[in-house]
PDB file of N, CA and C in Angstrom:
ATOM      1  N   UNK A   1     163.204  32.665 -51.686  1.00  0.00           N
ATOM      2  CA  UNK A   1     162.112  32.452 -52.629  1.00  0.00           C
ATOM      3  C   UNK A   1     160.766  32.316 -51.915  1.00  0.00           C
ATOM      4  N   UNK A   2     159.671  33.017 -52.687  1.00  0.00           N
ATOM      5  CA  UNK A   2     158.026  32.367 -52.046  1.00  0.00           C
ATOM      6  C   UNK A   2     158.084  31.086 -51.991  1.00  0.00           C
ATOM      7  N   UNK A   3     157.122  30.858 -50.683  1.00  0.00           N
ATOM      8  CA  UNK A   3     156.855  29.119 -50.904  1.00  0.00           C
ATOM      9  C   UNK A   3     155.378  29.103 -51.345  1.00  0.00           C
ATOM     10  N   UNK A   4     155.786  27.758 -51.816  1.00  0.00           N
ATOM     11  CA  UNK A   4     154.422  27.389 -52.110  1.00  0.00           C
ATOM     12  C   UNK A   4     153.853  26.684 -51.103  1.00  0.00           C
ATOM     13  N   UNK A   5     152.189  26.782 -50.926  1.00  0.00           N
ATOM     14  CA  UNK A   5     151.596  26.126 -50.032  1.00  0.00           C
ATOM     15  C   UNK A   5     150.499  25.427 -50.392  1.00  0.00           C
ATOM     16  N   UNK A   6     150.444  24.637 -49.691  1.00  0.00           N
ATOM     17  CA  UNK A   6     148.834  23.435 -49.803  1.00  0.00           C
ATOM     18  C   UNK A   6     148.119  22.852 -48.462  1.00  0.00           C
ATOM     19  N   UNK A   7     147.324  22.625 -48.930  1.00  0.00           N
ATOM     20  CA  UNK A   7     146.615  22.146 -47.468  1.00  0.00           C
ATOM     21  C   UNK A   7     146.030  20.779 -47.783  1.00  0.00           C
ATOM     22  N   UNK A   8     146.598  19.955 -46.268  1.00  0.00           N
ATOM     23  CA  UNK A   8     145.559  18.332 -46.541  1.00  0.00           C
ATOM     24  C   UNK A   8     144.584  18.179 -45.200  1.00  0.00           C
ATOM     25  N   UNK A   9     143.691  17.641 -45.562  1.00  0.00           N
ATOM     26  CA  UNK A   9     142.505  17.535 -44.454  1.00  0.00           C
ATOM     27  C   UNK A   9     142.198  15.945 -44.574  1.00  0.00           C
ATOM     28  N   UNK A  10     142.588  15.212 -42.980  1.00  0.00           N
ATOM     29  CA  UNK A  10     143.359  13.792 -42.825  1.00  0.00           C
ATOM     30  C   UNK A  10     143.814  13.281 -43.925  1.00  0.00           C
ATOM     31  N   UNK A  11     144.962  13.785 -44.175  1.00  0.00           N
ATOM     32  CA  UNK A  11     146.151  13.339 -44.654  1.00  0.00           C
ATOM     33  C   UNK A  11     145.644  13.397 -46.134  1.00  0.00           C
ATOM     34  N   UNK A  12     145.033  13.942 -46.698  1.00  0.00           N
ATOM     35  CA  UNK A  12     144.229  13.786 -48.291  1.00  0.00           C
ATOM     36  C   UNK A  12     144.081  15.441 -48.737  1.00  0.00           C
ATOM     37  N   UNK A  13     144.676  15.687 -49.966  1.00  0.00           N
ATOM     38  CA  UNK A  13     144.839  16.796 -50.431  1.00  0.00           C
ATOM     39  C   UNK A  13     143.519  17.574 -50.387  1.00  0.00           C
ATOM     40  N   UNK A  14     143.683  18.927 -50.144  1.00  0.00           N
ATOM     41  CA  UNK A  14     141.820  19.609 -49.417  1.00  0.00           C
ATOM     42  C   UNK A  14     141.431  20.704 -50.763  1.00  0.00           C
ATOM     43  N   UNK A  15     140.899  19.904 -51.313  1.00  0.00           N
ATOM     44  CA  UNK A  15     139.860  20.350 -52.227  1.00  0.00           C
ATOM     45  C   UNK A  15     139.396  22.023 -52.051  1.00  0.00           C
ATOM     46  N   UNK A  16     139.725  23.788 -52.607  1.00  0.00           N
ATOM     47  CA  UNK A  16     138.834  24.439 -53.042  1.00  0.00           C
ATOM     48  C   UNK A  16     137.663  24.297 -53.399  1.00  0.00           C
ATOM     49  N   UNK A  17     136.642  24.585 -52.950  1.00  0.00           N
ATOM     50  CA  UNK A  17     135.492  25.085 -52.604  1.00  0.00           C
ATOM     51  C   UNK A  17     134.433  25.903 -52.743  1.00  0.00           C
ATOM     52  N   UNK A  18     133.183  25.823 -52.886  1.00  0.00           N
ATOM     53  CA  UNK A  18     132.575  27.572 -52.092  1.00  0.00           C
ATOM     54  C   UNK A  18     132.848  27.449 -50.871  1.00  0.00           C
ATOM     55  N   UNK A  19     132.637  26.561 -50.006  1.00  0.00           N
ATOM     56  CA  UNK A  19     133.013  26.551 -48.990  1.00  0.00           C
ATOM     57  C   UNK A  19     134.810  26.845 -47.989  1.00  0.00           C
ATOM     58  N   UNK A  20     135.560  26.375 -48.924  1.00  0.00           N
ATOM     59  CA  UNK A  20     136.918  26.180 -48.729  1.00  0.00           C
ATOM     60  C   UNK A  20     138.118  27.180 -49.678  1.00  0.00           C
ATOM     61  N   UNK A  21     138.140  28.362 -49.151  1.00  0.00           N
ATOM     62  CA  UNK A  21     139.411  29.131 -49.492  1.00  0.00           C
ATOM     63  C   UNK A  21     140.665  29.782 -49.008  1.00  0.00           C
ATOM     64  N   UNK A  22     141.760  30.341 -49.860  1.00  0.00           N
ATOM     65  CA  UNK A  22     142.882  30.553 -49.373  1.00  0.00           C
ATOM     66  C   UNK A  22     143.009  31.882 -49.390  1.00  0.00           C
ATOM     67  N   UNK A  23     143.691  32.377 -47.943  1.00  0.00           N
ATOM     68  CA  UNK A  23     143.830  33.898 -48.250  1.00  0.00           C
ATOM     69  C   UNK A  23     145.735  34.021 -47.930  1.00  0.00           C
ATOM     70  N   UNK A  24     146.039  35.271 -48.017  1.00  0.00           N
ATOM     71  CA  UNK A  24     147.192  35.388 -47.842  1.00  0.00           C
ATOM     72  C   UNK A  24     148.595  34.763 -48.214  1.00  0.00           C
ATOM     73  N   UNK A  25     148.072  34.830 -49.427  1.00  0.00           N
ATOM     74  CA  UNK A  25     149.063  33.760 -50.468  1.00  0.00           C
ATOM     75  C   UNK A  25     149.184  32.238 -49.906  1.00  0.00           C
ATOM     76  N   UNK A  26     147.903  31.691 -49.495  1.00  0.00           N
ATOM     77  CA  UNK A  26     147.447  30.202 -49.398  1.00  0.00           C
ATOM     78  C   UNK A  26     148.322  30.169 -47.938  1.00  0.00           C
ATOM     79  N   UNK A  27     148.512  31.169 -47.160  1.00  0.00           N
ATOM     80  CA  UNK A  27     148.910  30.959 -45.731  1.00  0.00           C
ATOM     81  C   UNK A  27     147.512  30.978 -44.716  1.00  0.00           C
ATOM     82  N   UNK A  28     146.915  31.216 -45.381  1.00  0.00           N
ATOM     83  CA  UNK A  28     145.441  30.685 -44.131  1.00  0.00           C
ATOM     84  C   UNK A  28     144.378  29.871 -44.957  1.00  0.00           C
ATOM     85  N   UNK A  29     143.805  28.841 -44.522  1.00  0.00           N
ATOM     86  CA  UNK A  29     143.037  28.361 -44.538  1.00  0.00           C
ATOM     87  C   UNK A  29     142.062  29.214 -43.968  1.00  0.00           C
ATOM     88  N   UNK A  30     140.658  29.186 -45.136  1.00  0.00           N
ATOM     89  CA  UNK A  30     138.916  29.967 -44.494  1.00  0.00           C
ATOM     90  C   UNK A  30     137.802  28.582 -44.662  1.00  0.00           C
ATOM     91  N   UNK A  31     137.308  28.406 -44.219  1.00  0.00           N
ATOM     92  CA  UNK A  31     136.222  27.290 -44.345  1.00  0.00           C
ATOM     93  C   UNK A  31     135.284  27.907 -43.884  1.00  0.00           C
ATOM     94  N   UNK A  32     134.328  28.307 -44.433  1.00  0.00           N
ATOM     95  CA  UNK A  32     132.685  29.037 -44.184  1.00  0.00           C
ATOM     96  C   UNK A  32     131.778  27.941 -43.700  1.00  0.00           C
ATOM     97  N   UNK A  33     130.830  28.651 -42.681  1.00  0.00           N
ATOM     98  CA  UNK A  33     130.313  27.479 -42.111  1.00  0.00           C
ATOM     99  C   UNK A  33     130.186  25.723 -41.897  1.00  0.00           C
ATOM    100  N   UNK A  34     130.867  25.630 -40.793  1.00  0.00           N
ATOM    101  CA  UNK A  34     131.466  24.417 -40.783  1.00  0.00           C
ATOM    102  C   UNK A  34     130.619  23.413 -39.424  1.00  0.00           C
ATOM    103  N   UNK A  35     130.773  21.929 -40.144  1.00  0.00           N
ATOM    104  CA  UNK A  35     130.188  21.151 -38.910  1.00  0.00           C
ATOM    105  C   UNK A  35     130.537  20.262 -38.678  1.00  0.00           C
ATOM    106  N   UNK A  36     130.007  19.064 -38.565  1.00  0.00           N
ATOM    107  CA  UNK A  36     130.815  17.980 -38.048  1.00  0.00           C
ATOM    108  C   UNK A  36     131.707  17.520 -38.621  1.00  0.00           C
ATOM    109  N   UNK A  37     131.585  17.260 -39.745  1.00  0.00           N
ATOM    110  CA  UNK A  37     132.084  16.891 -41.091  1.00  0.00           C
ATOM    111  C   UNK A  37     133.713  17.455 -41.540  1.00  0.00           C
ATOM    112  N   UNK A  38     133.905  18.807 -40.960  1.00  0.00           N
ATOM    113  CA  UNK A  38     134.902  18.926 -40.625  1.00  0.00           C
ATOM    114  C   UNK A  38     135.849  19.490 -39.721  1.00  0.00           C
ATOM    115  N   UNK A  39     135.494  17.720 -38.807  1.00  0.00           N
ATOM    116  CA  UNK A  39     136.409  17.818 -37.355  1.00  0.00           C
ATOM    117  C   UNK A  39     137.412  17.126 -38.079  1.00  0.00           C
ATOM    118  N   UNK A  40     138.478  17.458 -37.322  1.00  0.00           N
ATOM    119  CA  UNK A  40     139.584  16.622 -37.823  1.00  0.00           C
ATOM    120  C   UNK A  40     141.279  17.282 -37.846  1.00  0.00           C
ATOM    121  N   UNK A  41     142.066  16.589 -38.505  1.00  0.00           N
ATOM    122  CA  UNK A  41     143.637  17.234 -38.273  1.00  0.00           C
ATOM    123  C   UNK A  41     143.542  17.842 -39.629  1.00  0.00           C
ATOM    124  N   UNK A  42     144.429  19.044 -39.979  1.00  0.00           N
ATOM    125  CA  UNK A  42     144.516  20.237 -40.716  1.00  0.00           C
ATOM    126  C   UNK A  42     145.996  20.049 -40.969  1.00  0.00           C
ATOM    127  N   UNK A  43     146.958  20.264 -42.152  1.00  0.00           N
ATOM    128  CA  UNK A  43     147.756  20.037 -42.244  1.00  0.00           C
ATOM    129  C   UNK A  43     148.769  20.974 -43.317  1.00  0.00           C
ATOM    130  N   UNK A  44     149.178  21.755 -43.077  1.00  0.00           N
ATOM    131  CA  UNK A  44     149.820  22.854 -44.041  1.00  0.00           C
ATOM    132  C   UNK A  44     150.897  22.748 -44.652  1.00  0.00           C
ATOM    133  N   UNK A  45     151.297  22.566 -45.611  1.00  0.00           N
ATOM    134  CA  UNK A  45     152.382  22.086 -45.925  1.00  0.00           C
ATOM    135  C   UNK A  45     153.052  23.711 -47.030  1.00  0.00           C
ATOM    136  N   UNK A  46     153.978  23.492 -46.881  1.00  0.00           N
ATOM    137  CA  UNK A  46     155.226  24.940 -47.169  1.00  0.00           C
ATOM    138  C   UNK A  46     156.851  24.713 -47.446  1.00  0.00           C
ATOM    139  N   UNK A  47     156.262  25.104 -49.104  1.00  0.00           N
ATOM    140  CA  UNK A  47     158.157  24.588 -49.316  1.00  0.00           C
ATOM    141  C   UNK A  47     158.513  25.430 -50.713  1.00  0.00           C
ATOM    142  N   UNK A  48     160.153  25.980 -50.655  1.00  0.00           N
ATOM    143  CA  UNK A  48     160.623  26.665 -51.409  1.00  0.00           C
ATOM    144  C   UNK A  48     162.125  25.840 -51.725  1.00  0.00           C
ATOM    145  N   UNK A  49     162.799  26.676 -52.725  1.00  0.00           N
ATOM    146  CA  UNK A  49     163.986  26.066 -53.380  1.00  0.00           C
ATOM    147  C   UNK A  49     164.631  25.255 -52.258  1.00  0.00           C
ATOM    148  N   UNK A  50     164.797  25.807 -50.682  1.00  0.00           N
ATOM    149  CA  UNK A  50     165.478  25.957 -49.522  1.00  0.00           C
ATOM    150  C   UNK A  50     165.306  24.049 -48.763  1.00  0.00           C
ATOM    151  N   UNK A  51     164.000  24.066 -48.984  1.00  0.00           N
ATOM    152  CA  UNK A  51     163.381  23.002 -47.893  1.00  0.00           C
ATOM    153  C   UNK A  51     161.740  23.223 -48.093  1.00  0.00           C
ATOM    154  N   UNK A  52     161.307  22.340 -47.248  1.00  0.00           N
ATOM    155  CA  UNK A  52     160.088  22.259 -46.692  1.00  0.00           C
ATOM    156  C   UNK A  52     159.959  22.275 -45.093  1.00  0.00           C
ATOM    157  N   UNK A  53     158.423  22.327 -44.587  1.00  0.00           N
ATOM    158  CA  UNK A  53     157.870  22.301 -43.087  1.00  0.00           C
ATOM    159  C   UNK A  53     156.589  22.476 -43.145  1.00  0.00           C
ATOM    160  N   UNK A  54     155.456  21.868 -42.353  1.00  0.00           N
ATOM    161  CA  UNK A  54     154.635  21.816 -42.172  1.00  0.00           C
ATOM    162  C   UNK A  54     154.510  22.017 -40.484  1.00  0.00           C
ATOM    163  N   UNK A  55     153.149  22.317 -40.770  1.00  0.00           N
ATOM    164  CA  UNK A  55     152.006  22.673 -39.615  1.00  0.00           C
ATOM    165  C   UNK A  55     150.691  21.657 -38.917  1.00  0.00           C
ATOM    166  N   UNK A  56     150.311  21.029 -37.986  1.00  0.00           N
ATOM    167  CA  UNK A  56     148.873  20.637 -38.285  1.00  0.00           C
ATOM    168  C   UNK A  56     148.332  21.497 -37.224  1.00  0.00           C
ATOM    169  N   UNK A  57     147.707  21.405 -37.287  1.00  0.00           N
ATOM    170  CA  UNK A  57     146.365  22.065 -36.414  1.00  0.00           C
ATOM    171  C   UNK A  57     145.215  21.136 -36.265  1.00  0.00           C
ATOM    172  N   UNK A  58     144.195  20.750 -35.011  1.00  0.00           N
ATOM    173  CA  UNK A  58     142.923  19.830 -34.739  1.00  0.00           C
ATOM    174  C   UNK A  58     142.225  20.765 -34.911  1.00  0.00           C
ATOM    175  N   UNK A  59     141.195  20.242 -35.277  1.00  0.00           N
ATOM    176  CA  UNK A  59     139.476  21.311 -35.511  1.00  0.00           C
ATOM    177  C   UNK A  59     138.998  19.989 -34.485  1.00  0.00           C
ATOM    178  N   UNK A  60     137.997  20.697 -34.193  1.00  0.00           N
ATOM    179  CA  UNK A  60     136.831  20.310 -32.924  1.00  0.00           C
ATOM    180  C   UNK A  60     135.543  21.011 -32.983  1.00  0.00           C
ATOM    181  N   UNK A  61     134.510  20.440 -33.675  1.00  0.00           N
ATOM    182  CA  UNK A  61     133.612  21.534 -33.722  1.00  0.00           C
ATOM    183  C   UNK A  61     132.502  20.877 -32.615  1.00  0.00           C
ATOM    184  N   UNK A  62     131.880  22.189 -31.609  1.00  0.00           N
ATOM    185  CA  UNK A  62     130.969  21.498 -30.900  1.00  0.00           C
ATOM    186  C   UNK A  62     129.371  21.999 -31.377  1.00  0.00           C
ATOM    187  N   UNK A  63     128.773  21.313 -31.035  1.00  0.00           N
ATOM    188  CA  UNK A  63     127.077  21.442 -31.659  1.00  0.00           C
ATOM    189  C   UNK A  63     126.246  21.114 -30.188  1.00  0.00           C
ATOM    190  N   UNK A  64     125.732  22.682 -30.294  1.00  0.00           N
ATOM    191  CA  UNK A  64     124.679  22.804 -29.229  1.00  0.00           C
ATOM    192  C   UNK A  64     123.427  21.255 -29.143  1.00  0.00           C
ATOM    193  N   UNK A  65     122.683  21.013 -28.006  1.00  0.00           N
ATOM    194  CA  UNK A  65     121.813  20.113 -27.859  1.00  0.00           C
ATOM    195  C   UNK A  65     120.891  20.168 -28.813  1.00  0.00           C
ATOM    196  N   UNK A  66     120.381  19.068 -29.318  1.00  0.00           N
ATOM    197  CA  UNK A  66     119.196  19.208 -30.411  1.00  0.00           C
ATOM    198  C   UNK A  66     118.382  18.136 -30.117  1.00  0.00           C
ATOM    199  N   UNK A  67     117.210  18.269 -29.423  1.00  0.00           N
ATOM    200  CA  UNK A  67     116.369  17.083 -29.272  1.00  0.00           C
ATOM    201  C   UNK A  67     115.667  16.639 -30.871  1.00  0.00           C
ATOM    202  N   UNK A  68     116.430  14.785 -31.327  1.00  0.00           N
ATOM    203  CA  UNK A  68     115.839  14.427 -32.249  1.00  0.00           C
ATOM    204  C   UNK A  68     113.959  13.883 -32.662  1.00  0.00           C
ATOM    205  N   UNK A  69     113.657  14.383 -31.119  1.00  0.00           N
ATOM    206  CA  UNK A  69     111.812  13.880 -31.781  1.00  0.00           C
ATOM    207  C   UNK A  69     111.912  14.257 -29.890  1.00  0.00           C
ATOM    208  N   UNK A  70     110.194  14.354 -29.809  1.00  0.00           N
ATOM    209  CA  UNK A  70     109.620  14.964 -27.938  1.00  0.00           C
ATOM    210  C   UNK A  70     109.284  12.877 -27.803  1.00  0.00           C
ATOM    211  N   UNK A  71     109.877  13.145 -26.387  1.00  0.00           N
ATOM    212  CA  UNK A  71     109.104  11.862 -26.218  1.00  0.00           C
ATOM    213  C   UNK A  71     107.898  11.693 -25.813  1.00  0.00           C
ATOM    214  N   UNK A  72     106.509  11.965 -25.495  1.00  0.00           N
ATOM    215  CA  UNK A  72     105.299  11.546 -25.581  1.00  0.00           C
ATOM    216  C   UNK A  72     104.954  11.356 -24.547  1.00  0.00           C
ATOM    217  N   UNK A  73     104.104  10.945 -24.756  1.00  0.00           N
ATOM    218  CA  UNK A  73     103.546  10.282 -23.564  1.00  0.00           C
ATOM    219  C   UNK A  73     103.684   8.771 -23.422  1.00  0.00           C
ATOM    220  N   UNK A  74     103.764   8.086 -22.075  1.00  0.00           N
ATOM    221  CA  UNK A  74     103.690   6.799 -21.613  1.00  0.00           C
ATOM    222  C   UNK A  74     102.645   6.218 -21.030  1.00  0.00           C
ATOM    223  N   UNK A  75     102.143   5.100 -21.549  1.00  0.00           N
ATOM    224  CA  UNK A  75     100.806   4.314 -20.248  1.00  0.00           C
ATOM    225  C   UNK A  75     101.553   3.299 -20.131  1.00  0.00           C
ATOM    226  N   UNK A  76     101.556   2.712 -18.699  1.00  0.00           N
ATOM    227  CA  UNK A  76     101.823   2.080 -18.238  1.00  0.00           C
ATOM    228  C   UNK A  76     101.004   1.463 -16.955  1.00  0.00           C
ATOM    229  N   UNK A  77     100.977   0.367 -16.457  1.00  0.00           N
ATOM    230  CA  UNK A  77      99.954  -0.149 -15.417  1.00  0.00           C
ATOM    231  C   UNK A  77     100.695  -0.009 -13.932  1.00  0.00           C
ATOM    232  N   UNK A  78     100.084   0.231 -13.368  1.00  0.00           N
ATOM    233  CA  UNK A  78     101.034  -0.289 -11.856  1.00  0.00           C
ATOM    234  C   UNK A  78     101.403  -0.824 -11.614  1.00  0.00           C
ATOM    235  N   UNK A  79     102.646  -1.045 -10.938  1.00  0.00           N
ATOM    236  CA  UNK A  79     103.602  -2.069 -10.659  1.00  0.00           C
ATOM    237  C   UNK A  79     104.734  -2.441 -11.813  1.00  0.00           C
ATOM    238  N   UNK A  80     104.251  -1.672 -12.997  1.00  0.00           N
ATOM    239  CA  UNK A  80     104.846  -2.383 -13.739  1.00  0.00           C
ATOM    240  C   UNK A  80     106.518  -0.899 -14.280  1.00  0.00           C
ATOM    241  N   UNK A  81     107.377  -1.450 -14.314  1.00  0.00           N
ATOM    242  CA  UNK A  81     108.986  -0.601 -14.719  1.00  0.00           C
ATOM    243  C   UNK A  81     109.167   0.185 -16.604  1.00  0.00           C
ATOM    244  N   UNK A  82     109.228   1.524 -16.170  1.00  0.00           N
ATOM    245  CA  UNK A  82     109.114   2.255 -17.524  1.00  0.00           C
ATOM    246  C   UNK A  82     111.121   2.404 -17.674  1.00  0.00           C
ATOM    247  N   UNK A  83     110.836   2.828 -18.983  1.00  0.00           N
ATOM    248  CA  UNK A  83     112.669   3.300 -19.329  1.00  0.00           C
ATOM    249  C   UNK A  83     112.086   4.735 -20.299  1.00  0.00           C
ATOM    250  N   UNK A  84     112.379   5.503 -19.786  1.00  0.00           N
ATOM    251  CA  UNK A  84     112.270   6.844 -20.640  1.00  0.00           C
ATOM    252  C   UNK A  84     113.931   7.326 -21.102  1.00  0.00           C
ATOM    253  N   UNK A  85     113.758   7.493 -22.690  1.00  0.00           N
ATOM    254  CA  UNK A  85     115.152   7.619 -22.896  1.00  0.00           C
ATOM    255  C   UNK A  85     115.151   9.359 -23.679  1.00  0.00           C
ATOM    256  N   UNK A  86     116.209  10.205 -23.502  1.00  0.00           N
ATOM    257  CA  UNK A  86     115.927  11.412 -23.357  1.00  0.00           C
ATOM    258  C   UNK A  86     116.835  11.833 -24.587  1.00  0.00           C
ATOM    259  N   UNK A  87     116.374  11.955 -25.904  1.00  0.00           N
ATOM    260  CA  UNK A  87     117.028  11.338 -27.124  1.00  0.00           C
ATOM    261  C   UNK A  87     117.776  13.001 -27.659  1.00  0.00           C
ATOM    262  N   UNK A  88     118.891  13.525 -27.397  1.00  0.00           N
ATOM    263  CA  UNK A  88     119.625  14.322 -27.535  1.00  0.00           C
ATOM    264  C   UNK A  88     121.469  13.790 -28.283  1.00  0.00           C
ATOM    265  N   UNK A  89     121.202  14.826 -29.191  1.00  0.00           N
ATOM    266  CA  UNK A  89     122.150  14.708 -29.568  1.00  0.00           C
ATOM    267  C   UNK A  89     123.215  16.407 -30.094  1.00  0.00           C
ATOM    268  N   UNK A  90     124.489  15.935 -29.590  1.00  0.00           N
ATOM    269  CA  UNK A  90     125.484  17.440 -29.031  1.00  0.00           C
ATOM    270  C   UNK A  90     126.594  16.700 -29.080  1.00  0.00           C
ATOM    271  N   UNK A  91     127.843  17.588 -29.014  1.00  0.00           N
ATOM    272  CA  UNK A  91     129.072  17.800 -28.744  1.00  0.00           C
ATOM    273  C   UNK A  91     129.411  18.633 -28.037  1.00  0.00           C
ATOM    274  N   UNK A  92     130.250  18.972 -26.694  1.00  0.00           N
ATOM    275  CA  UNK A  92     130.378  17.653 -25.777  1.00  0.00           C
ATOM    276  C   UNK A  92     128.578  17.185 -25.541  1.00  0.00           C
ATOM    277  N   UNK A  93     128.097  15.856 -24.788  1.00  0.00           N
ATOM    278  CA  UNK A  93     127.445  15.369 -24.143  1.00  0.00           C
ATOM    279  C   UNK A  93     126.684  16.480 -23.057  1.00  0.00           C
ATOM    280  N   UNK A  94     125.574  16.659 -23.116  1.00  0.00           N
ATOM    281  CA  UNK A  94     125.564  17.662 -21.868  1.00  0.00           C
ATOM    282  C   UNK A  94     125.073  17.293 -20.526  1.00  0.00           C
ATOM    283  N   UNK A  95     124.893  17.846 -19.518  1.00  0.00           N
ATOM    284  CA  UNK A  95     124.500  17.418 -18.248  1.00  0.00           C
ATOM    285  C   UNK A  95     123.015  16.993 -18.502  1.00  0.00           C
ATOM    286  N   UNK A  96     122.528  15.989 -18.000  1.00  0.00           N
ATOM    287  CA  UNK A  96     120.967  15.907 -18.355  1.00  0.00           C
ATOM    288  C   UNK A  96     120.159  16.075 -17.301  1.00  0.00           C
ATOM    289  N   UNK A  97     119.204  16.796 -16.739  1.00  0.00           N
ATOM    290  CA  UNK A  97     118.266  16.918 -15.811  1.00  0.00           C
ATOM    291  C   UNK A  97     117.354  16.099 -16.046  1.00  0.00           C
ATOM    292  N   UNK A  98     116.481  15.705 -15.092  1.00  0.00           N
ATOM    293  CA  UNK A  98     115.265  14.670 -15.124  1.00  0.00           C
ATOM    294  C   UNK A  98     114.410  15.617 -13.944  1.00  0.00           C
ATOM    295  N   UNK A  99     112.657  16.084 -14.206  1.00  0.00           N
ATOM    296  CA  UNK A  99     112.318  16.388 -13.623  1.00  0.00           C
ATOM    297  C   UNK A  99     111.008  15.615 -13.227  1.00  0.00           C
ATOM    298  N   UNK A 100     109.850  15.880 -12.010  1.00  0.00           N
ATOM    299  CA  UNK A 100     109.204  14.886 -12.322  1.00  0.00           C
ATOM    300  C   UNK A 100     107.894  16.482 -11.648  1.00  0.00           C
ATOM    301  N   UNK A 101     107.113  16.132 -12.483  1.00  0.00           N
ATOM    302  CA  UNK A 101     105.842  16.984 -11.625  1.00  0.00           C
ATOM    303  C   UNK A 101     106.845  18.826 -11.601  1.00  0.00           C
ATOM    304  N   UNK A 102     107.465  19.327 -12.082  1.00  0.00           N
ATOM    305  CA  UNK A 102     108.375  20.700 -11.724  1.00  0.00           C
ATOM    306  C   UNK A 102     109.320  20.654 -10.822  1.00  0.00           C
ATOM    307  N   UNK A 103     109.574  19.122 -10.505  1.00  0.00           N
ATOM    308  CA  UNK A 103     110.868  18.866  -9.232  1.00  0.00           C
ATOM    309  C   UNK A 103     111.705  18.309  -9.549  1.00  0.00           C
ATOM    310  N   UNK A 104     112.574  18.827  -9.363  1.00  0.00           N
ATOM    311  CA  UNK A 104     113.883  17.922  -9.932  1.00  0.00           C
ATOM    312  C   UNK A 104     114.463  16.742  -8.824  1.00  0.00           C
TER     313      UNK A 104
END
């Protein structure tokens, strides 16, 4: 017999969509542009007169660097200790350079 199939996204039945459809008689999951929102475990579930079995699969989505605001400028007096914080946000973390005057 066909099985029937469904999909849960962490452990909670996954909602159709514009974003979220089934192709191949609900054997693939399509999710159109996707972001953080859905990282997470994927979970397929498949069952006929016979039995059931499932699948999961992890999503991991990574997101290029995006500086949230430029940091500015600083005055400060002599002698006195600055903290410049270099406000990026990504998946993974990326390497950060610090340059000073075109020198690293």
């Amino acid at each position: 017999p066909i099985p029937t199939t469904s999909w849960l996204f962490e452990d909670k039945a996954l909602p159709l969509s514009g974003k979220v459809s089934l192709l191949n008689r609900g054997q693939e999951l399509w999710v159109a542009n996707v972001g953080k929102e859905w990282e997470g475990h994927y979970t397929c579930l498949s069952r006929n007169y016979f039995g059931h079995t499932s699948a999961v699969a992890v999503v991991r989505v990574l997101v290029a660097p995006v500086s949230l605001k430029p940091i500015g400028e600083l005055i400060t007096r002599s002698g006195d200790s600055i903290l410049i914080v270099c406000p990026v946000v990504c998946d993974p973390m990326p390497t950060i350079q610090w340059f000073f005057n075109e020198m690293r």
